[in-house]
C-alpha atoms as a PDB file:
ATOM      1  CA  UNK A   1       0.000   0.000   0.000  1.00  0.00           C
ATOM      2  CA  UNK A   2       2.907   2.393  -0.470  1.00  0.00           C
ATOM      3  CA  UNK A   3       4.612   4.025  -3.104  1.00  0.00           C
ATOM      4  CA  UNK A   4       7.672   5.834  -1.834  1.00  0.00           C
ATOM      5  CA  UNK A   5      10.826   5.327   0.625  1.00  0.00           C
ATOM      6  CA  UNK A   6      13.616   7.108   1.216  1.00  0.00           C
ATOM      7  CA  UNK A   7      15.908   5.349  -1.731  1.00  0.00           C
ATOM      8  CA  UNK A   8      19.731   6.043  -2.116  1.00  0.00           C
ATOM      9  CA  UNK A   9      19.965   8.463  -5.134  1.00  0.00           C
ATOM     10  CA  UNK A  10      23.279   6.920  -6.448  1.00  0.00           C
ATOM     11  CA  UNK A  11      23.467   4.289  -8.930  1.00  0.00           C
ATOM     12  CA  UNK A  12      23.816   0.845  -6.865  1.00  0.00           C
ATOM     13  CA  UNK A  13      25.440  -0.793  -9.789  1.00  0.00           C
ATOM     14  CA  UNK A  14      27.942   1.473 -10.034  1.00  0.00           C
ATOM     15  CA  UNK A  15      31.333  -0.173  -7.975  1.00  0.00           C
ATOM     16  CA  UNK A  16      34.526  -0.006  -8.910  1.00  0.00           C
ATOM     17  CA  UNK A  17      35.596  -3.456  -8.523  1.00  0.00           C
ATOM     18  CA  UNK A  18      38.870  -3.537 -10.014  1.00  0.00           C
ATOM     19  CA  UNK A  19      40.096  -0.812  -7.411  1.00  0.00           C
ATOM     20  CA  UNK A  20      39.147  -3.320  -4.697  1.00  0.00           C
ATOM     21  CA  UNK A  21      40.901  -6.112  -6.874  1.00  0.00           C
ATOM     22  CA  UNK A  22      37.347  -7.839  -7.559  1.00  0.00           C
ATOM     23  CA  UNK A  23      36.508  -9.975 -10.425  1.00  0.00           C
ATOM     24  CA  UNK A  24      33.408  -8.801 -12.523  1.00  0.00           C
ATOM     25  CA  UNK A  25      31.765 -12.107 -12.103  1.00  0.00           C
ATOM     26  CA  UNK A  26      32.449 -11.867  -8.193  1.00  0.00           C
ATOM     27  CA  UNK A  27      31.197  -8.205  -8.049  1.00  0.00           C
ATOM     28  CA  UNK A  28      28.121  -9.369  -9.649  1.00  0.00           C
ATOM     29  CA  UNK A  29      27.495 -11.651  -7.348  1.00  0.00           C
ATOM     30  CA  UNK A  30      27.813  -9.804  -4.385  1.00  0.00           C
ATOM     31  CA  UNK A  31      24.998  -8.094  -2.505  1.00  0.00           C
ATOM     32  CA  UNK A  32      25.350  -4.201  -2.760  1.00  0.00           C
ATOM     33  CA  UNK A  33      25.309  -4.159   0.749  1.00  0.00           C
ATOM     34  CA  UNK A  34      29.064  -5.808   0.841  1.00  0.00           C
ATOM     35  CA  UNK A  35      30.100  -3.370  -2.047  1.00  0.00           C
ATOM     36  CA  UNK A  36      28.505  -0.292  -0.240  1.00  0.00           C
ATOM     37  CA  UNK A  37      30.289  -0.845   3.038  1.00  0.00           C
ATOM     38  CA  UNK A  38      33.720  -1.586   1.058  1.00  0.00           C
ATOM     39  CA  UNK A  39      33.217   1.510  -0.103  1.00  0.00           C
ATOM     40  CA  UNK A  40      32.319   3.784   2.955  1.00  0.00           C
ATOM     41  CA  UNK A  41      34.856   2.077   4.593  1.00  0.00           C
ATOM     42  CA  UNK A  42      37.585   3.059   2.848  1.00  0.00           C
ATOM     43  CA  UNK A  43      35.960   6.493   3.032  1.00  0.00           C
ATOM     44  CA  UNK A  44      36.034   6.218   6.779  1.00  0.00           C
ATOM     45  CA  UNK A  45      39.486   5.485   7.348  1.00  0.00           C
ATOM     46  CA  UNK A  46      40.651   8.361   4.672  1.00  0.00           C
ATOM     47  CA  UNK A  47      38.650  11.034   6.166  1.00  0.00           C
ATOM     48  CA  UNK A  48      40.197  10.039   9.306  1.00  0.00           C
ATOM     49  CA  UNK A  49      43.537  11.486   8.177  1.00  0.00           C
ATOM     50  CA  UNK A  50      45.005   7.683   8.044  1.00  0.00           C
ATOM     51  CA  UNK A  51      45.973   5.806   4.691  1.00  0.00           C
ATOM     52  CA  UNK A  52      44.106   2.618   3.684  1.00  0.00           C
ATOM     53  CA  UNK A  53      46.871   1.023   2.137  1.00  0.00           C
ATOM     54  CA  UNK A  54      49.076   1.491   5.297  1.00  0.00           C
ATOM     55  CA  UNK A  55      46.451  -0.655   7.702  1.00  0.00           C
ATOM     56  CA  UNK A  56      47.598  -3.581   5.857  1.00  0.00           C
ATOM     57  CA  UNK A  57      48.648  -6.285   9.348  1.00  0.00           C
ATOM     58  CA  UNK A  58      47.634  -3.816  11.956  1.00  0.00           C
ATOM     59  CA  UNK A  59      45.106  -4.860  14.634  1.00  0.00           C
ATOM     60  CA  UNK A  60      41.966  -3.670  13.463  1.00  0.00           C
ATOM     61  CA  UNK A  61      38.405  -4.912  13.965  1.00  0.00           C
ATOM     62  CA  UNK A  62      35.424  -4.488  11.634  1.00  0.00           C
ATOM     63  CA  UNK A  63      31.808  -4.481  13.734  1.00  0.00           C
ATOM     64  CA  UNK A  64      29.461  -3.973  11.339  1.00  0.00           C
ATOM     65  CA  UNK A  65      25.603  -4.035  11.663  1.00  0.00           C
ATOM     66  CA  UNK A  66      23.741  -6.111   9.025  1.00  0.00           C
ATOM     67  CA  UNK A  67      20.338  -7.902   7.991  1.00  0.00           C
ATOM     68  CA  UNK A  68      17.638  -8.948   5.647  1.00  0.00           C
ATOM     69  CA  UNK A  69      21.149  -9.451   3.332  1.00  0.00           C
ATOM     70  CA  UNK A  70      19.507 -12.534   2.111  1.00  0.00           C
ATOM     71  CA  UNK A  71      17.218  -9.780  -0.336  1.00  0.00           C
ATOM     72  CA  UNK A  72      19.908 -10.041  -2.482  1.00  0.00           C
ATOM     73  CA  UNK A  73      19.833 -13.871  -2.992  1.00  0.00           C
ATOM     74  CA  UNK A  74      15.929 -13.521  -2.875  1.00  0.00           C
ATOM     75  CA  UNK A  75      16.379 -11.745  -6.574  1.00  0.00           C
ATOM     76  CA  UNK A  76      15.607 -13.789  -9.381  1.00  0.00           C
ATOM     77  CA  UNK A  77      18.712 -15.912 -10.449  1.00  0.00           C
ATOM     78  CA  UNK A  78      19.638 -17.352 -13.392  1.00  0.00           C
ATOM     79  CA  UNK A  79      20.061 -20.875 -12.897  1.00  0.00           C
ATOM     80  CA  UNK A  80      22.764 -20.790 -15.636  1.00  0.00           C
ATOM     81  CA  UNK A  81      24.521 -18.117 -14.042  1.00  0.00           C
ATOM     82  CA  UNK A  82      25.125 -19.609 -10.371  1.00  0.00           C
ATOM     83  CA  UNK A  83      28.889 -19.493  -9.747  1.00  0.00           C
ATOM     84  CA  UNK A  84      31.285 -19.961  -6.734  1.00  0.00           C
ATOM     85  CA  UNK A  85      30.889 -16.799  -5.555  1.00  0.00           C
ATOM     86  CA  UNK A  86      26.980 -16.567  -4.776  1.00  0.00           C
ATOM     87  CA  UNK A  87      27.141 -17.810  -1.474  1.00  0.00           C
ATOM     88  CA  UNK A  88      29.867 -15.293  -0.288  1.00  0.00           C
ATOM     89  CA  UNK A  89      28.385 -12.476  -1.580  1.00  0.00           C
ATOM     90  CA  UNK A  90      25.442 -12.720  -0.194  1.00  0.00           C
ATOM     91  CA  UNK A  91      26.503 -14.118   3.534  1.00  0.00           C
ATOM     92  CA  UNK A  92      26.230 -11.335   6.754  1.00  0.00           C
ATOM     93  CA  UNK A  93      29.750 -13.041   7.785  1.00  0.00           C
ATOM     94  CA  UNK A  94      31.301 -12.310   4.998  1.00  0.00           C
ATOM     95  CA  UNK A  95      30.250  -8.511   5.020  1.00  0.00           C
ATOM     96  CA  UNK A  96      32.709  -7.990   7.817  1.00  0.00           C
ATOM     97  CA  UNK A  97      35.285 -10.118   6.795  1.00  0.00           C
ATOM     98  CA  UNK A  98      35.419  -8.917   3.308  1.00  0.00           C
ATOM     99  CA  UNK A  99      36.437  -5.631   4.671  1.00  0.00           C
ATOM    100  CA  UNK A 100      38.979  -7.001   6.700  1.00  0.00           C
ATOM    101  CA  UNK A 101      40.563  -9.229   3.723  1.00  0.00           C
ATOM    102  CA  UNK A 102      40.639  -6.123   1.637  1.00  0.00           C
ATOM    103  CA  UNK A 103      42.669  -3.609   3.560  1.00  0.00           C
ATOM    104  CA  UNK A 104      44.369  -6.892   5.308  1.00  0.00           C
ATOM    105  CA  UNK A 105      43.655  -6.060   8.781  1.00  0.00           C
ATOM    106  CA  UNK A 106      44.287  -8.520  11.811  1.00  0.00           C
ATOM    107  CA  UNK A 107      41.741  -7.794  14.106  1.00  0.00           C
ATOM    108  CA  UNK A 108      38.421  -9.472  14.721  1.00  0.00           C
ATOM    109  CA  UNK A 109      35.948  -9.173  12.265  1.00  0.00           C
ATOM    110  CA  UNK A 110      32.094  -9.517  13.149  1.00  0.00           C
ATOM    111  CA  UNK A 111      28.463  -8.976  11.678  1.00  0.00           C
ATOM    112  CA  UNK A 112      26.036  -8.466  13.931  1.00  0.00           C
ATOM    113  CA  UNK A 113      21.839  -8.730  13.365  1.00  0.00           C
ATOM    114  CA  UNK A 114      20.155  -7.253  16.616  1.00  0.00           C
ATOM    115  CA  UNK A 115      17.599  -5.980  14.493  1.00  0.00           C
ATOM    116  CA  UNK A 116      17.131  -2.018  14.450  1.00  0.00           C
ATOM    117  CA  UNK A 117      20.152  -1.986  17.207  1.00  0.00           C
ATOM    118  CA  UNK A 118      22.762  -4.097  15.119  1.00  0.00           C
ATOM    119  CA  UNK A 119      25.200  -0.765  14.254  1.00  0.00           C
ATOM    120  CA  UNK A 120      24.954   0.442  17.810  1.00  0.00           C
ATOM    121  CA  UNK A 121      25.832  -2.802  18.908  1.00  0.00           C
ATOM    122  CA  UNK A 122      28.600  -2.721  16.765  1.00  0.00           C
ATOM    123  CA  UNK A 123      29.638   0.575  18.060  1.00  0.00           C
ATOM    124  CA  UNK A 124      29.386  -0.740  21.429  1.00  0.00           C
ATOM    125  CA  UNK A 125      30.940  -4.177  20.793  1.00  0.00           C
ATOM    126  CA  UNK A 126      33.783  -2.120  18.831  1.00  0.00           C
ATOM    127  CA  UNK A 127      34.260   0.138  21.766  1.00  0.00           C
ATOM    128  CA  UNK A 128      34.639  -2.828  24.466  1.00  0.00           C
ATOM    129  CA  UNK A 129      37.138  -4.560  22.068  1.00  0.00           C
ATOM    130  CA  UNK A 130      39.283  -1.564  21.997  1.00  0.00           C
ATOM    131  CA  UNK A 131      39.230  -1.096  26.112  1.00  0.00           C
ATOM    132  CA  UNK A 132      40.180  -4.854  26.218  1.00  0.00           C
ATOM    133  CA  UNK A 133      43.086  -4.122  24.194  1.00  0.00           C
ATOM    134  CA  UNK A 134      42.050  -6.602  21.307  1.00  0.00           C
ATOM    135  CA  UNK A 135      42.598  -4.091  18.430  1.00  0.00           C
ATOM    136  CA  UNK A 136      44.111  -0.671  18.722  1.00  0.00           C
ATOM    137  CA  UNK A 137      41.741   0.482  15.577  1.00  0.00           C
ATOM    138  CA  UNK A 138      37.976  -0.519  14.645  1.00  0.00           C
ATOM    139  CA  UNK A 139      35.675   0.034  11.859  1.00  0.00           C
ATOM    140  CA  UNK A 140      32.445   0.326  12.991  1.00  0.00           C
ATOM    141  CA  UNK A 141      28.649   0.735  11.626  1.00  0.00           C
ATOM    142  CA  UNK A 142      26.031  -0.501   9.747  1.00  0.00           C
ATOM    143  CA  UNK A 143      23.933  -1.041   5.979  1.00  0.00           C
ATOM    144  CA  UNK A 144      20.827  -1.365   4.793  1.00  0.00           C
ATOM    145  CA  UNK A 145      19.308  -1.548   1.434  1.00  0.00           C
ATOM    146  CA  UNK A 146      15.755  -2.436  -0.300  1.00  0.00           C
ATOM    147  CA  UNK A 147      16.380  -4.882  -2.523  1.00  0.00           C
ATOM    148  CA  UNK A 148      13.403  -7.654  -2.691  1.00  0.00           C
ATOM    149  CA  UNK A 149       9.796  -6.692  -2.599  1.00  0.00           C
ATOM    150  CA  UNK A 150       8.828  -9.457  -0.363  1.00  0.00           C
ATOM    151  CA  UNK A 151      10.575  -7.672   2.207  1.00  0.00           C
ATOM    152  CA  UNK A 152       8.099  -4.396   2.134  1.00  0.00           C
ATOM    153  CA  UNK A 153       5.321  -6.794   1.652  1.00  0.00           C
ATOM    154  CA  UNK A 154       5.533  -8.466   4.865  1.00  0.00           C
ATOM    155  CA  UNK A 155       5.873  -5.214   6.953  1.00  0.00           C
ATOM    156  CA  UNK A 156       2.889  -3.978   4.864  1.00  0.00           C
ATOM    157  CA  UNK A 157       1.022  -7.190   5.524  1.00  0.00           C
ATOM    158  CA  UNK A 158       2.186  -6.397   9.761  1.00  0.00           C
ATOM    159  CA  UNK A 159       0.260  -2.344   8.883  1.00  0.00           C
ATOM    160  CA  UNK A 160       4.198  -1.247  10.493  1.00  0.00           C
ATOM    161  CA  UNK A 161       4.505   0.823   7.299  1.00  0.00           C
ATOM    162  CA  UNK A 162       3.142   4.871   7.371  1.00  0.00           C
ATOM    163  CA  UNK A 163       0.782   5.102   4.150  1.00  0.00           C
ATOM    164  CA  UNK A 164       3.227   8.093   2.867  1.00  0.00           C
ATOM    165  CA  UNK A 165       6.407   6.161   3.318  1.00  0.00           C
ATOM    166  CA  UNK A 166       8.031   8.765   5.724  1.00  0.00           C
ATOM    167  CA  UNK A 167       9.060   8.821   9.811  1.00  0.00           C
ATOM    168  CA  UNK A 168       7.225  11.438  11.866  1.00  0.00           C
ATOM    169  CA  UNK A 169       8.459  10.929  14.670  1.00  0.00           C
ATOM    170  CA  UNK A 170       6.866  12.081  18.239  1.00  0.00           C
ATOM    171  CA  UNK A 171       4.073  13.121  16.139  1.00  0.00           C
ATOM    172  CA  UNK A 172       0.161  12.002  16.671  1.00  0.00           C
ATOM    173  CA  UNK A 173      -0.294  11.975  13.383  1.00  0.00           C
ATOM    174  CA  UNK A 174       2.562   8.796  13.346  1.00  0.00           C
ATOM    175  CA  UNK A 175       0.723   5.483  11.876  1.00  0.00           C
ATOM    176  CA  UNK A 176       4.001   3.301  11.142  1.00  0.00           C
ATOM    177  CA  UNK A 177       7.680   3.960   9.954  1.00  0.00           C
ATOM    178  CA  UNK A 178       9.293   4.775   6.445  1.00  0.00           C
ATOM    179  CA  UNK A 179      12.033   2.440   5.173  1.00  0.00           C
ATOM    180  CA  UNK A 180      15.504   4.123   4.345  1.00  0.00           C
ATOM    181  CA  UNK A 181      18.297   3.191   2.845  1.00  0.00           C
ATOM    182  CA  UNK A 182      22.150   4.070   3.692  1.00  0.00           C
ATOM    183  CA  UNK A 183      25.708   2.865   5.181  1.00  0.00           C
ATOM    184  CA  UNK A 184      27.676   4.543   7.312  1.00  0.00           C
ATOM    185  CA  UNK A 185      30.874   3.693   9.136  1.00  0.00           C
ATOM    186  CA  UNK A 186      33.235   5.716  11.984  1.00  0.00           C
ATOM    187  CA  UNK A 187      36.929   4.941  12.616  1.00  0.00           C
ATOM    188  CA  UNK A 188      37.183   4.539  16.616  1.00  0.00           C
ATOM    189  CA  UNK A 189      40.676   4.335  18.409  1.00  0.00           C
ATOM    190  CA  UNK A 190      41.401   4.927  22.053  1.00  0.00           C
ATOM    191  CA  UNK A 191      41.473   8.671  22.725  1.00  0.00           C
ATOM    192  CA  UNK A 192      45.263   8.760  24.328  1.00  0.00           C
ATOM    193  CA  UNK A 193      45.871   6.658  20.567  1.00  0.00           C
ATOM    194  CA  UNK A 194      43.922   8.888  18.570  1.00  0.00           C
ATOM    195  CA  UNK A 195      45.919  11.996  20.491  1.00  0.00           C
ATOM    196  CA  UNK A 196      48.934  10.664  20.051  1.00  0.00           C
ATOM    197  CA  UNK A 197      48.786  10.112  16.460  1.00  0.00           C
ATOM    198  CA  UNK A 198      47.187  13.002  15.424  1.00  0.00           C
ATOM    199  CA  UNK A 199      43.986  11.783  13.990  1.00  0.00           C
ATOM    200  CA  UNK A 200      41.588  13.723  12.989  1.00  0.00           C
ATOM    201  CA  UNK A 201      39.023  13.443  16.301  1.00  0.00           C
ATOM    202  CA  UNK A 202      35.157  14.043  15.949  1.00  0.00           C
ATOM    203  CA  UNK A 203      33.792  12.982  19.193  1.00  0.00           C
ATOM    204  CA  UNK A 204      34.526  10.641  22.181  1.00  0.00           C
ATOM    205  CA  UNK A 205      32.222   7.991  23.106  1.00  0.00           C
ATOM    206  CA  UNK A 206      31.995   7.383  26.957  1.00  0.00           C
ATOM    207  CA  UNK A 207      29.823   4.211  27.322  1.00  0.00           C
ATOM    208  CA  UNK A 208      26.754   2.237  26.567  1.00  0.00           C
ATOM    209  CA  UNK A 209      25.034  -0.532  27.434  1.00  0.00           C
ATOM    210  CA  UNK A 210      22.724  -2.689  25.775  1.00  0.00           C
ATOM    211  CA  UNK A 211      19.622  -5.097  26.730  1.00  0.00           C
ATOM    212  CA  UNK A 212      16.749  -6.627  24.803  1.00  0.00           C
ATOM    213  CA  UNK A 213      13.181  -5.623  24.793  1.00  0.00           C
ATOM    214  CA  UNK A 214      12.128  -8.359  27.590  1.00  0.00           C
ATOM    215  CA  UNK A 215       8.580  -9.888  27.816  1.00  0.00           C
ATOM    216  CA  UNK A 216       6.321  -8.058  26.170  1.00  0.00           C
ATOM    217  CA  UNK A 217       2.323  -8.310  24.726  1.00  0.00           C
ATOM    218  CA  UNK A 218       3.681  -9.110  21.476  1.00  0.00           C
ATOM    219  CA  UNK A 219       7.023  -9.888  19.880  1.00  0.00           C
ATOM    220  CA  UNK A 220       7.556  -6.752  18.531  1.00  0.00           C
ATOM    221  CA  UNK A 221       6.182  -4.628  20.911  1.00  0.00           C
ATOM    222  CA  UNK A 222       8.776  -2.766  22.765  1.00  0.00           C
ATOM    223  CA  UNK A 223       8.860  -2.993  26.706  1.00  0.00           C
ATOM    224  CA  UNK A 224       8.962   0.615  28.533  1.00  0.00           C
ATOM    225  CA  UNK A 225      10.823  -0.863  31.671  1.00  0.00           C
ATOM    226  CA  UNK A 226      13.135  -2.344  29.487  1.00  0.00           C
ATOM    227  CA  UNK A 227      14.015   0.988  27.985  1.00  0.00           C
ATOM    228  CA  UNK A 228      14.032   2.645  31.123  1.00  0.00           C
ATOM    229  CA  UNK A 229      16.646  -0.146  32.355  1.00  0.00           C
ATOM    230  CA  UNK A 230      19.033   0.205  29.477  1.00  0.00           C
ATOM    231  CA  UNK A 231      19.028   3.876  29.878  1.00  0.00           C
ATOM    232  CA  UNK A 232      19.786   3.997  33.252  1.00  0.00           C
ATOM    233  CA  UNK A 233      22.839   1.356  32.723  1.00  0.00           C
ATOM    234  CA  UNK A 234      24.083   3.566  29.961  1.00  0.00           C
ATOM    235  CA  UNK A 235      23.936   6.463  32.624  1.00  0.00           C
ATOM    236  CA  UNK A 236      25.916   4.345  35.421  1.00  0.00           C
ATOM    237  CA  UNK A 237      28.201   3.333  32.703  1.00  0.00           C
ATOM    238  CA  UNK A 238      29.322   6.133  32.302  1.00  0.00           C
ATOM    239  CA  UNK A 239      29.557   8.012  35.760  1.00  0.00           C
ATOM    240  CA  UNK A 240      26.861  10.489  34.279  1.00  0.00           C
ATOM    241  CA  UNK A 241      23.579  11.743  35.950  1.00  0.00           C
ATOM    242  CA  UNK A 242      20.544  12.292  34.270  1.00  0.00           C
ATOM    243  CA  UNK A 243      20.768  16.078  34.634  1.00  0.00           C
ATOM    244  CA  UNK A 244      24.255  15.587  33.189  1.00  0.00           C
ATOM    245  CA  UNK A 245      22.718  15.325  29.331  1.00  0.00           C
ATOM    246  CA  UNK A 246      21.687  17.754  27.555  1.00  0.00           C
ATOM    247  CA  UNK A 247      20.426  15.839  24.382  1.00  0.00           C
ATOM    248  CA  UNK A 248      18.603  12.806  23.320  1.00  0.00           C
ATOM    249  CA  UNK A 249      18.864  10.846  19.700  1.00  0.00           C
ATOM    250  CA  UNK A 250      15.694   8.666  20.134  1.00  0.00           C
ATOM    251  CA  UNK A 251      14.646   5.584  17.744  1.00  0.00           C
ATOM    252  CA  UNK A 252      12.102   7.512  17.115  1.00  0.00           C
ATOM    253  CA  UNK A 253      10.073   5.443  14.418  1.00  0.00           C
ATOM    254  CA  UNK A 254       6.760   7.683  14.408  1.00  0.00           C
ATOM    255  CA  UNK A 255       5.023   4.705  15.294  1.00  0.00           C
ATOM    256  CA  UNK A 256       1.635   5.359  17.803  1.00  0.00           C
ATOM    257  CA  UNK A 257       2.624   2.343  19.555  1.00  0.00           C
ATOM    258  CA  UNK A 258       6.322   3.408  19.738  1.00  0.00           C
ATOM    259  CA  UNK A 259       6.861   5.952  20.368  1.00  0.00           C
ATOM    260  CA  UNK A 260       4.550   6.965  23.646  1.00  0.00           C
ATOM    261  CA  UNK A 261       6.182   3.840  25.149  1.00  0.00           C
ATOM    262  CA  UNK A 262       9.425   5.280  24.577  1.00  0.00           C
ATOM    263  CA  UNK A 263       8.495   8.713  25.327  1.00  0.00           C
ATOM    264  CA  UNK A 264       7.677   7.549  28.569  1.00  0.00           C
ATOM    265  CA  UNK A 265      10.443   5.706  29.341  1.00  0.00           C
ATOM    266  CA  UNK A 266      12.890   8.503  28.711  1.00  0.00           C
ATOM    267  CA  UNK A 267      10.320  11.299  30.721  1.00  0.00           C
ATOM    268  CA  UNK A 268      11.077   8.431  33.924  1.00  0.00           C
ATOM    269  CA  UNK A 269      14.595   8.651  33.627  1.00  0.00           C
ATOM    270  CA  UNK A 270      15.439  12.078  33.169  1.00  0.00           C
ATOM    271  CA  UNK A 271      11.714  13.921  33.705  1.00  0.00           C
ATOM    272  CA  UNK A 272      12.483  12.958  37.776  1.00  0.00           C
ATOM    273  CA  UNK A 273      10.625  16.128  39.571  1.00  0.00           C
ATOM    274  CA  UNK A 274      13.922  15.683  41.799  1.00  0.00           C
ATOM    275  CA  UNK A 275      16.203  16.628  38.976  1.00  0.00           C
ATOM    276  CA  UNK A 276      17.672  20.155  39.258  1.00  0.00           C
ATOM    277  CA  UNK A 277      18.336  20.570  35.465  1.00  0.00           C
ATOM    278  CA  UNK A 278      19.947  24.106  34.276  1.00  0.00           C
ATOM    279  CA  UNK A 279      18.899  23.528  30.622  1.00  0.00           C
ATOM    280  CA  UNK A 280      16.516  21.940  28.655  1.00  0.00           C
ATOM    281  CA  UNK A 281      16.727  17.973  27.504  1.00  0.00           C
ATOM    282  CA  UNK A 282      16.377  18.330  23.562  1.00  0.00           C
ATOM    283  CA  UNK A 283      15.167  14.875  22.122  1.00  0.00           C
ATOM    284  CA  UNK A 284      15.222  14.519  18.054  1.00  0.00           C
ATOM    285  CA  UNK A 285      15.136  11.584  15.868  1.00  0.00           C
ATOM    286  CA  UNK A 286      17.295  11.662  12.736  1.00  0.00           C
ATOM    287  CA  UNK A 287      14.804   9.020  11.092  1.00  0.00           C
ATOM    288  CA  UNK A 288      12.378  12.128  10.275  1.00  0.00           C
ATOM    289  CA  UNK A 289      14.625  13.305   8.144  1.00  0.00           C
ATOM    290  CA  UNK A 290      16.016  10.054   6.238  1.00  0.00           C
ATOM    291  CA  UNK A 291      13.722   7.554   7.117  1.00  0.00           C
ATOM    292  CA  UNK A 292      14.417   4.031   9.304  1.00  0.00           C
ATOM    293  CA  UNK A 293      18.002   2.836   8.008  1.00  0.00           C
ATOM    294  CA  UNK A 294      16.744  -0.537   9.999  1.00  0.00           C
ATOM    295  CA  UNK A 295      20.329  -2.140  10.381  1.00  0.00           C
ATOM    296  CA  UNK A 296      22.145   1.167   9.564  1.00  0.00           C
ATOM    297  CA  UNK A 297      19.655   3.326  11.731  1.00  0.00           C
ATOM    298  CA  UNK A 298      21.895   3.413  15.050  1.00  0.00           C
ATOM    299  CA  UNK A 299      24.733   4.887  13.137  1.00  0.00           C
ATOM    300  CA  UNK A 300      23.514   7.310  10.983  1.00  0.00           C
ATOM    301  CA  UNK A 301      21.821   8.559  14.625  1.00  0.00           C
ATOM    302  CA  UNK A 302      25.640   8.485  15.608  1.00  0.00           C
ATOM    303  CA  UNK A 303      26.881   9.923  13.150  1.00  0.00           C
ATOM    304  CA  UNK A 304      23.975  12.765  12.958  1.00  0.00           C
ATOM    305  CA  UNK A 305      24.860  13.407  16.754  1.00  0.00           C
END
């Protein structure tokens, strides 16, 4: 029942495979996902002031958010034109480790499906790695792309999609979420590292934590004290006090089920009547403006903040 998402404008077909020493037969074969985040990747680590081609043995992870990669595969295929390289391109495992092979880093490599959390668990998973010492570098992030029609079907069949394709989030008018598509990675070192080698330095990360949505009246219906749990772990994690934040990137969906649930959960944490705050708590949702990355929605939030 809908007609519009928020689509990539660029050309998915268009990959320059012989820069990342890729056969055409392979490139065709892989999902666009795998060639997107090859891409952004080396993106990443450029526009953080360091040299691809000088990462080659040095211990750095890849954490990198990914689902529904089996859209891909779902495609109509060509009996004829199955080849050895089908089942790699279109594996979640190998969308990690494909980076790492490329730029011939050391360090773990790891795809994670969490659902709409997988990049932040990446981010988070990237950032314990790092304090544990068990890579001094990580690539870090997410992808999502609409590829199969079956896909939109289903969530159409659930009534999760809004009629106009589009996120409003925190808005009454809200009836469901609007796909989106995008990748996006960030280059995280330890900050005395990062200091010391003069990288170019965006932001520091000081914690997180992470949960699941516990029992709830339906599979996908999120749990408030669960939110309300995760936030407050985040908080502790960090040495920080609710006062102490000045900002808030929601998930934001626009969905009337949603988003009151989460509303409330964040008003319990940091709305306390006992909480001398000396400026406002601003609360946004980055999905309003490009739609629900699924996968990829944690770090384009991220990368937004």
């Amino acid at each position: 029942y809908i007609r519009r998402g928020s689509f990539l404008q660029k050309n998915l077909k268009e990959f320059d495979a012989k820069f990342f020493k890729i056969s055409p037969a392979e490139a065709n074969a892989m999902d666009p996902q795998q060639r997107q985040l090859l891409e952004v990747s080396w993106e990443a680590v450029e526009n953080s002031g360091i040299d691809p081609t000088e990462l080659k043995g040095s211990k750095t992870g890849v954490y990198i958010g990914i689902s529904s990669n089996c859209e891909y595969a779902m495609l109509s295929q060509n009996i004829n034109k199955i080849n050895q390289y089908l089942g790699t391109g279109t594996s979640s495992s190998i969308a990690s480790g494909r980076i790492s092979y490329s730029l011939g880093l050391n360090g773990p490599a790891l795809s994670v499906d969490s659902a709409c959390s997988s990049s932040l668990v990446s981010v988070l998973l990237a950032v314990d790695s790092l304090r544990k010492h068990e890579c001094d570098m990580a690539l870090a992030g997410g992808v999502s792309l609409m590829l199969a029609p079956s896909v939109i079907s289903a969530l159409c069949a659930m009534n999760a999609l809004s009629e106009n394709g589009k996120c409003t989030p925190f808005d009454a008018a809200g009836n469901g979420y609007g796909k989106g598509e995008g990748c996006g990675i960030v280059v995280l070192k330890r900050l005395s590292d990062a200091i010391q080698n003069g990288d170019r330095i965006y932001s520091t990360i000081g914690g997180g934590a992470m949960d699941n949505d516990w029992a709830s009246s339906g599979l996908t219906v999120p749990n408030g004290n669960a939110q309300k749990a995760v936030l407050e772990a985040a908080l502790s994690t960090c040495n920080l006090c609710p006062e102490d934040i000045d900002y808030i990137e929601a998930h934001g969906t626009g969905t009337s089920l949603g988003d009151p649930i989460e509303m409330r959960s964040i008003n319990e944490v940091f709305g306390k009547c006992n909480i001398e705050r000396k400026r406002p708590l601003y609360i946004g949702a980055v999905k309003g403006n490009i739609g629900h990355l699924e996968a990829a929605s944690g770090i384009a939030s991220v990368i937004k903040v």
